[in-house]
N, C-alpha and C. Protein backbone atom coordinates (compact mmCIF):
# COMPACT_ATOMS: atom_id res chain seq x y z
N UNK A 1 91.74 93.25 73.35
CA UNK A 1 92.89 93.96 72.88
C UNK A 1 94.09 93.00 72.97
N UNK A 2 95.09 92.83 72.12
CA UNK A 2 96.40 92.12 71.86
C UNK A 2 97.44 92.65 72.39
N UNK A 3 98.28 92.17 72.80
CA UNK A 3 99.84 92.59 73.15
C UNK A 3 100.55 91.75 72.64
N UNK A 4 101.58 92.01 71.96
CA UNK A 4 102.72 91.18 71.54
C UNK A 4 104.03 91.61 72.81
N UNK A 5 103.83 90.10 73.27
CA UNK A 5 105.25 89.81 74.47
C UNK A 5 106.24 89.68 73.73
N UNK A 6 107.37 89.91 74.37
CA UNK A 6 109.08 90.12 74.08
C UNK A 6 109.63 89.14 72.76
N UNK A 7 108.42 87.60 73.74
CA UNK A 7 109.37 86.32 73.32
C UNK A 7 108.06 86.50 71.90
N UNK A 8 107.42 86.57 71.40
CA UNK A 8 107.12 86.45 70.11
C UNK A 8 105.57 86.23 70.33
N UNK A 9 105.17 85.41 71.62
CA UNK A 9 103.89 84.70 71.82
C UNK A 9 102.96 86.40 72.29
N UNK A 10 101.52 85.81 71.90
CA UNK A 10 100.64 86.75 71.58
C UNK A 10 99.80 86.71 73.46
N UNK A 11 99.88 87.98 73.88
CA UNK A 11 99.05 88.28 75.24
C UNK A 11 97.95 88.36 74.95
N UNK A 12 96.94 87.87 75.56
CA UNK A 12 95.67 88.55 75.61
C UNK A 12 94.94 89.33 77.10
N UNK A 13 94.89 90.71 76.93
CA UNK A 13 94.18 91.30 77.86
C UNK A 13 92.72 91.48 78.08
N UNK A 14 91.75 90.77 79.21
CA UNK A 14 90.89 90.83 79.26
C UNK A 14 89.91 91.69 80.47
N UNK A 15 89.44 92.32 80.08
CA UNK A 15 89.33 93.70 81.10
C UNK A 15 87.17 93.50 81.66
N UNK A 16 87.08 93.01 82.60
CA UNK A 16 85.81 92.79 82.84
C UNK A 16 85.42 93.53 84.08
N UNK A 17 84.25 94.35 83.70
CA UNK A 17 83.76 95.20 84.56
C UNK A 17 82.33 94.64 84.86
N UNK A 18 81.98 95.18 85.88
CA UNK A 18 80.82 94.19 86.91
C UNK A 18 79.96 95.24 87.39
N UNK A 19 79.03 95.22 87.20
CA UNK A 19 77.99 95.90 87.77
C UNK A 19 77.14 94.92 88.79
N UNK A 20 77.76 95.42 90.38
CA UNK A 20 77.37 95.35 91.20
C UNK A 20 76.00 95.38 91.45
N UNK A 21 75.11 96.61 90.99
CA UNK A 21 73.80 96.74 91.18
C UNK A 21 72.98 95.96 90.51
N UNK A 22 73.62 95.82 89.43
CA UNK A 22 72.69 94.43 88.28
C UNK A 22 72.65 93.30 88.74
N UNK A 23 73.92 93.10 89.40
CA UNK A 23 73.96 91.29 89.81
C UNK A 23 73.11 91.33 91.08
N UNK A 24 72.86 92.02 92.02
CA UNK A 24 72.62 92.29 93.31
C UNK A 24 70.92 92.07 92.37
N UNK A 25 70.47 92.66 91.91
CA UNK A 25 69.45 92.60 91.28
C UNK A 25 68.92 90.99 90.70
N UNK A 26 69.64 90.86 89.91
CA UNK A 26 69.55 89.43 89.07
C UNK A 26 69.23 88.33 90.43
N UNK A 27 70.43 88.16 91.36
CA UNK A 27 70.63 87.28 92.20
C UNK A 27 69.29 87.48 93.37
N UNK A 28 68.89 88.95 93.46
CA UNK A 28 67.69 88.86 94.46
C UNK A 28 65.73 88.57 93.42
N UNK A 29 65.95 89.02 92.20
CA UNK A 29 64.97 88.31 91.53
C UNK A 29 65.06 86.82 91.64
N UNK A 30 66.46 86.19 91.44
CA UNK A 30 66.05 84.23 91.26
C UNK A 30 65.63 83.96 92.95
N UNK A 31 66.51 84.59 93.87
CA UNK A 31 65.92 84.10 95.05
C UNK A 31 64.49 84.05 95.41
N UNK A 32 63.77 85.61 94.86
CA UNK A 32 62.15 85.75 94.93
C UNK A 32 61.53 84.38 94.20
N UNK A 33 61.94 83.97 93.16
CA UNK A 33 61.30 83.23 92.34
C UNK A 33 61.34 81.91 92.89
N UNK A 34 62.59 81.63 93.60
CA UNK A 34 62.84 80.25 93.94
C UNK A 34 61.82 80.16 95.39
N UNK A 35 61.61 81.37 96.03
CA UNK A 35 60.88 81.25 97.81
C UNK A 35 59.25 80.97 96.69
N UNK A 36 58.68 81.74 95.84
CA UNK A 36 57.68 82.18 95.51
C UNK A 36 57.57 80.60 94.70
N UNK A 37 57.93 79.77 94.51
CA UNK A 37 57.71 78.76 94.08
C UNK A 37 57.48 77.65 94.88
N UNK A 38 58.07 78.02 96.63
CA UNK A 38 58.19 76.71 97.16
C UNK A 38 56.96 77.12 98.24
N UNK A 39 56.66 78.49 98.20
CA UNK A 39 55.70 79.00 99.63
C UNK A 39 54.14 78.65 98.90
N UNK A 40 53.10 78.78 99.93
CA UNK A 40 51.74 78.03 99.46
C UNK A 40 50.88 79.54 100.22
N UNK A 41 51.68 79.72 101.06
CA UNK A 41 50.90 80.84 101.99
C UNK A 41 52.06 81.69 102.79
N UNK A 42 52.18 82.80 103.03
CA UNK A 42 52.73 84.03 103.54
C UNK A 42 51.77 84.48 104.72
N UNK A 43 52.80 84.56 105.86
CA UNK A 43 52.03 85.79 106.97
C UNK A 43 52.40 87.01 106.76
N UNK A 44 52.03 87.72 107.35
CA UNK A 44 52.32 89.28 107.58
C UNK A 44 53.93 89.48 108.23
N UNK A 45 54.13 88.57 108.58
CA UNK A 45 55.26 88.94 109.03
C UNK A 45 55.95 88.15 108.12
N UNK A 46 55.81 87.42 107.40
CA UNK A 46 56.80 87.08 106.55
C UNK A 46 56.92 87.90 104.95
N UNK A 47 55.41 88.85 105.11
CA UNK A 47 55.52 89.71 103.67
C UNK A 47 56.15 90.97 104.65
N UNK A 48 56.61 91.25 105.52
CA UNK A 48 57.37 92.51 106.21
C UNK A 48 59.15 92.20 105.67
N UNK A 49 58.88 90.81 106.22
CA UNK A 49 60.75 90.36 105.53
C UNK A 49 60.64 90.36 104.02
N UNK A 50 59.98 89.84 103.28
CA UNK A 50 60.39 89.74 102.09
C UNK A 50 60.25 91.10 101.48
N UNK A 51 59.38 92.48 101.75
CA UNK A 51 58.88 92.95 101.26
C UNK A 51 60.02 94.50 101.18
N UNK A 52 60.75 94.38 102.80
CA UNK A 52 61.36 95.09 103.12
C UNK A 52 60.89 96.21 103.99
N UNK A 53 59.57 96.47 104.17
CA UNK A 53 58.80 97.53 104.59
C UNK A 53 58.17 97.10 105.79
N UNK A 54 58.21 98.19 106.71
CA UNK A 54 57.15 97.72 108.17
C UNK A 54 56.19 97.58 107.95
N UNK A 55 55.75 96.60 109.23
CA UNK A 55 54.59 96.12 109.68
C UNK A 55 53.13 97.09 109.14
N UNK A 56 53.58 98.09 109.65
CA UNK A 56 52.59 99.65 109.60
C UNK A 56 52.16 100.14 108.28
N UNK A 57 53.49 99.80 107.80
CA UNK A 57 53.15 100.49 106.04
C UNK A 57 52.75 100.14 105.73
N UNK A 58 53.22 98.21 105.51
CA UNK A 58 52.36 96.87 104.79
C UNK A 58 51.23 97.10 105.30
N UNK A 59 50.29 97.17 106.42
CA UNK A 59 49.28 97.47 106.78
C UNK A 59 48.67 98.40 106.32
N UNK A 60 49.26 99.78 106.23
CA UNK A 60 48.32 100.92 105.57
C UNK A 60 48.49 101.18 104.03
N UNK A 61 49.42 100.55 103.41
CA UNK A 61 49.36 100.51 102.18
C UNK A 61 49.20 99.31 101.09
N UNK A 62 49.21 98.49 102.16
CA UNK A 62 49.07 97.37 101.26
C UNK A 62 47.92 95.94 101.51
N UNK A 63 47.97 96.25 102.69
CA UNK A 63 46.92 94.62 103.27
C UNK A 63 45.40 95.15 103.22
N UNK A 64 45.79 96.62 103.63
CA UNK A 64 44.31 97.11 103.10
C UNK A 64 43.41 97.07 101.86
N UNK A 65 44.43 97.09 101.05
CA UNK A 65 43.84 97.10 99.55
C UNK A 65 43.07 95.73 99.36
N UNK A 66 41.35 96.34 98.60
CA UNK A 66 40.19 94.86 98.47
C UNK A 66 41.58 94.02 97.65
N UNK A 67 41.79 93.87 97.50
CA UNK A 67 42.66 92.89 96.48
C UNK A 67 43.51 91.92 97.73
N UNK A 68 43.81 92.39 98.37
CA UNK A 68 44.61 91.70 99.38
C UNK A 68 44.19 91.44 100.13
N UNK A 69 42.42 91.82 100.79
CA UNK A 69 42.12 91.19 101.44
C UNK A 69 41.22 90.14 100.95
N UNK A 70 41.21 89.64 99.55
CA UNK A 70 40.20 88.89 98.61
C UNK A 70 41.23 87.61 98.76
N UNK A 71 42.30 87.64 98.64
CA UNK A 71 43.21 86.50 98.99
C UNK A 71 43.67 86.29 100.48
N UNK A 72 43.47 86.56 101.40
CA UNK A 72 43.13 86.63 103.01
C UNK A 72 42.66 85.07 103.38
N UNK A 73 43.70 84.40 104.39
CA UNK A 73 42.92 83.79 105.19
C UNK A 73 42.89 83.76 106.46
N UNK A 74 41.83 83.65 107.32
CA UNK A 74 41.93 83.85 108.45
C UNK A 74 41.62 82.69 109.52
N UNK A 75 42.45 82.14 110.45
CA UNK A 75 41.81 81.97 111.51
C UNK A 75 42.30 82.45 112.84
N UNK A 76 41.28 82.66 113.74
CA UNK A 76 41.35 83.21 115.10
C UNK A 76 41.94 84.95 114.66
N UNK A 77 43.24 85.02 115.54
CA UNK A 77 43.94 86.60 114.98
C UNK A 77 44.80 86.05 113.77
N UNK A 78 45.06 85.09 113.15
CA UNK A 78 46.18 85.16 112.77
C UNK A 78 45.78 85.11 110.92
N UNK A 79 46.59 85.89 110.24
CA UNK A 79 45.99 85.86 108.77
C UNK A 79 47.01 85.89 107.86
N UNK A 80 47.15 85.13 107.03
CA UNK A 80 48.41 84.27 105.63
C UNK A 80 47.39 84.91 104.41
N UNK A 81 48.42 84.97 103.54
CA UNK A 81 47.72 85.40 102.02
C UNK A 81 48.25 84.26 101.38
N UNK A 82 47.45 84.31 100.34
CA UNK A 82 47.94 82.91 99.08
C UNK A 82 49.27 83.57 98.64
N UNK A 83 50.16 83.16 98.92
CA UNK A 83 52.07 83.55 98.18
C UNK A 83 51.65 83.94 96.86
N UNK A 84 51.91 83.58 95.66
CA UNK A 84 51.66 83.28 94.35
C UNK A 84 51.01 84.65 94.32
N UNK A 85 49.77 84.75 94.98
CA UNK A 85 48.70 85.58 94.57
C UNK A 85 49.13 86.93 95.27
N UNK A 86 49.86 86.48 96.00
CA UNK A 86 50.17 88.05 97.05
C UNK A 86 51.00 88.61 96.37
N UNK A 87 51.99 87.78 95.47
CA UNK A 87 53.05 88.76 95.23
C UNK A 87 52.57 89.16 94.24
N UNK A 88 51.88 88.97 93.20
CA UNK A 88 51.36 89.09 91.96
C UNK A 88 50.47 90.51 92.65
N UNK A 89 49.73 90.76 93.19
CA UNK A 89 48.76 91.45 94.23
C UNK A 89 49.87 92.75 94.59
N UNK A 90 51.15 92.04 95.38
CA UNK A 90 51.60 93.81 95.90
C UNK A 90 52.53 94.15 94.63
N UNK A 91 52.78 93.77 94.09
CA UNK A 91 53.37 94.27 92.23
C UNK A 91 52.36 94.57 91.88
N UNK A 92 51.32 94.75 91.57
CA UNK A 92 50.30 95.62 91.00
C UNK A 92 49.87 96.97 91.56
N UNK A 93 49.99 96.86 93.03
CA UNK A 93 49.85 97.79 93.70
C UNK A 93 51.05 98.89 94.13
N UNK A 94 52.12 98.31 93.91
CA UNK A 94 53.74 99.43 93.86
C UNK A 94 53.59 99.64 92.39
N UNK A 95 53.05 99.32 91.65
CA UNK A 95 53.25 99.40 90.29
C UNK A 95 52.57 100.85 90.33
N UNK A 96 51.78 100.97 90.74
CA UNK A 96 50.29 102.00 90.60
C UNK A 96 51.12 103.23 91.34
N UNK A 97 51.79 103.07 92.45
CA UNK A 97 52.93 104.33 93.09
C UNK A 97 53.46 105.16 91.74
């Protein structure tokens, strides 16, 4: 939109509105993409942080599923999923919710 000022010269008003939830969005997809590019393997406790969800849930809703435990590795107690494959893995499975 234009305004003509006093002295003759032409204003320009520029009115920009921001959607908070989109950028919050945008900016937490590149971060996923940028971890999910540099990780080789994920623990359980590191798919609890990224995932947002407890220990318990990830456990009963998600590590259980054959799919997640087909990308499983284990030694002794301690067990990492292939990154890449996990996330690809629990997006299929929130998808299905």
């Amino acid at each position: 939109m234009l305004f003509e000022r006093k002295d003759g010269m032409l204003e320009t008003k520029i009115e920009l509105q921001l959607d908070k939830r989109s950028i919050q969005q945008h900016i937490e997809k590149q971060l996923d993409e940028a971890i999910q590019s540099q990780l080789w393997l994920v623990s359980v406790e590191r798919l609890v942080q990224l995932t947002d969800m407890s220990k318990r849930w990830l456990e009963d809703e998600i590590l259980c599923d054959p799919r997640m435990r087909a990308i499983e590795r284990k030694k002794n107690r301690k067990r990492w999923y292939l990154a890449q494959q996990a996330f690809e893995v629990i997006n299929e499975i929130t998808a299905e919710w």
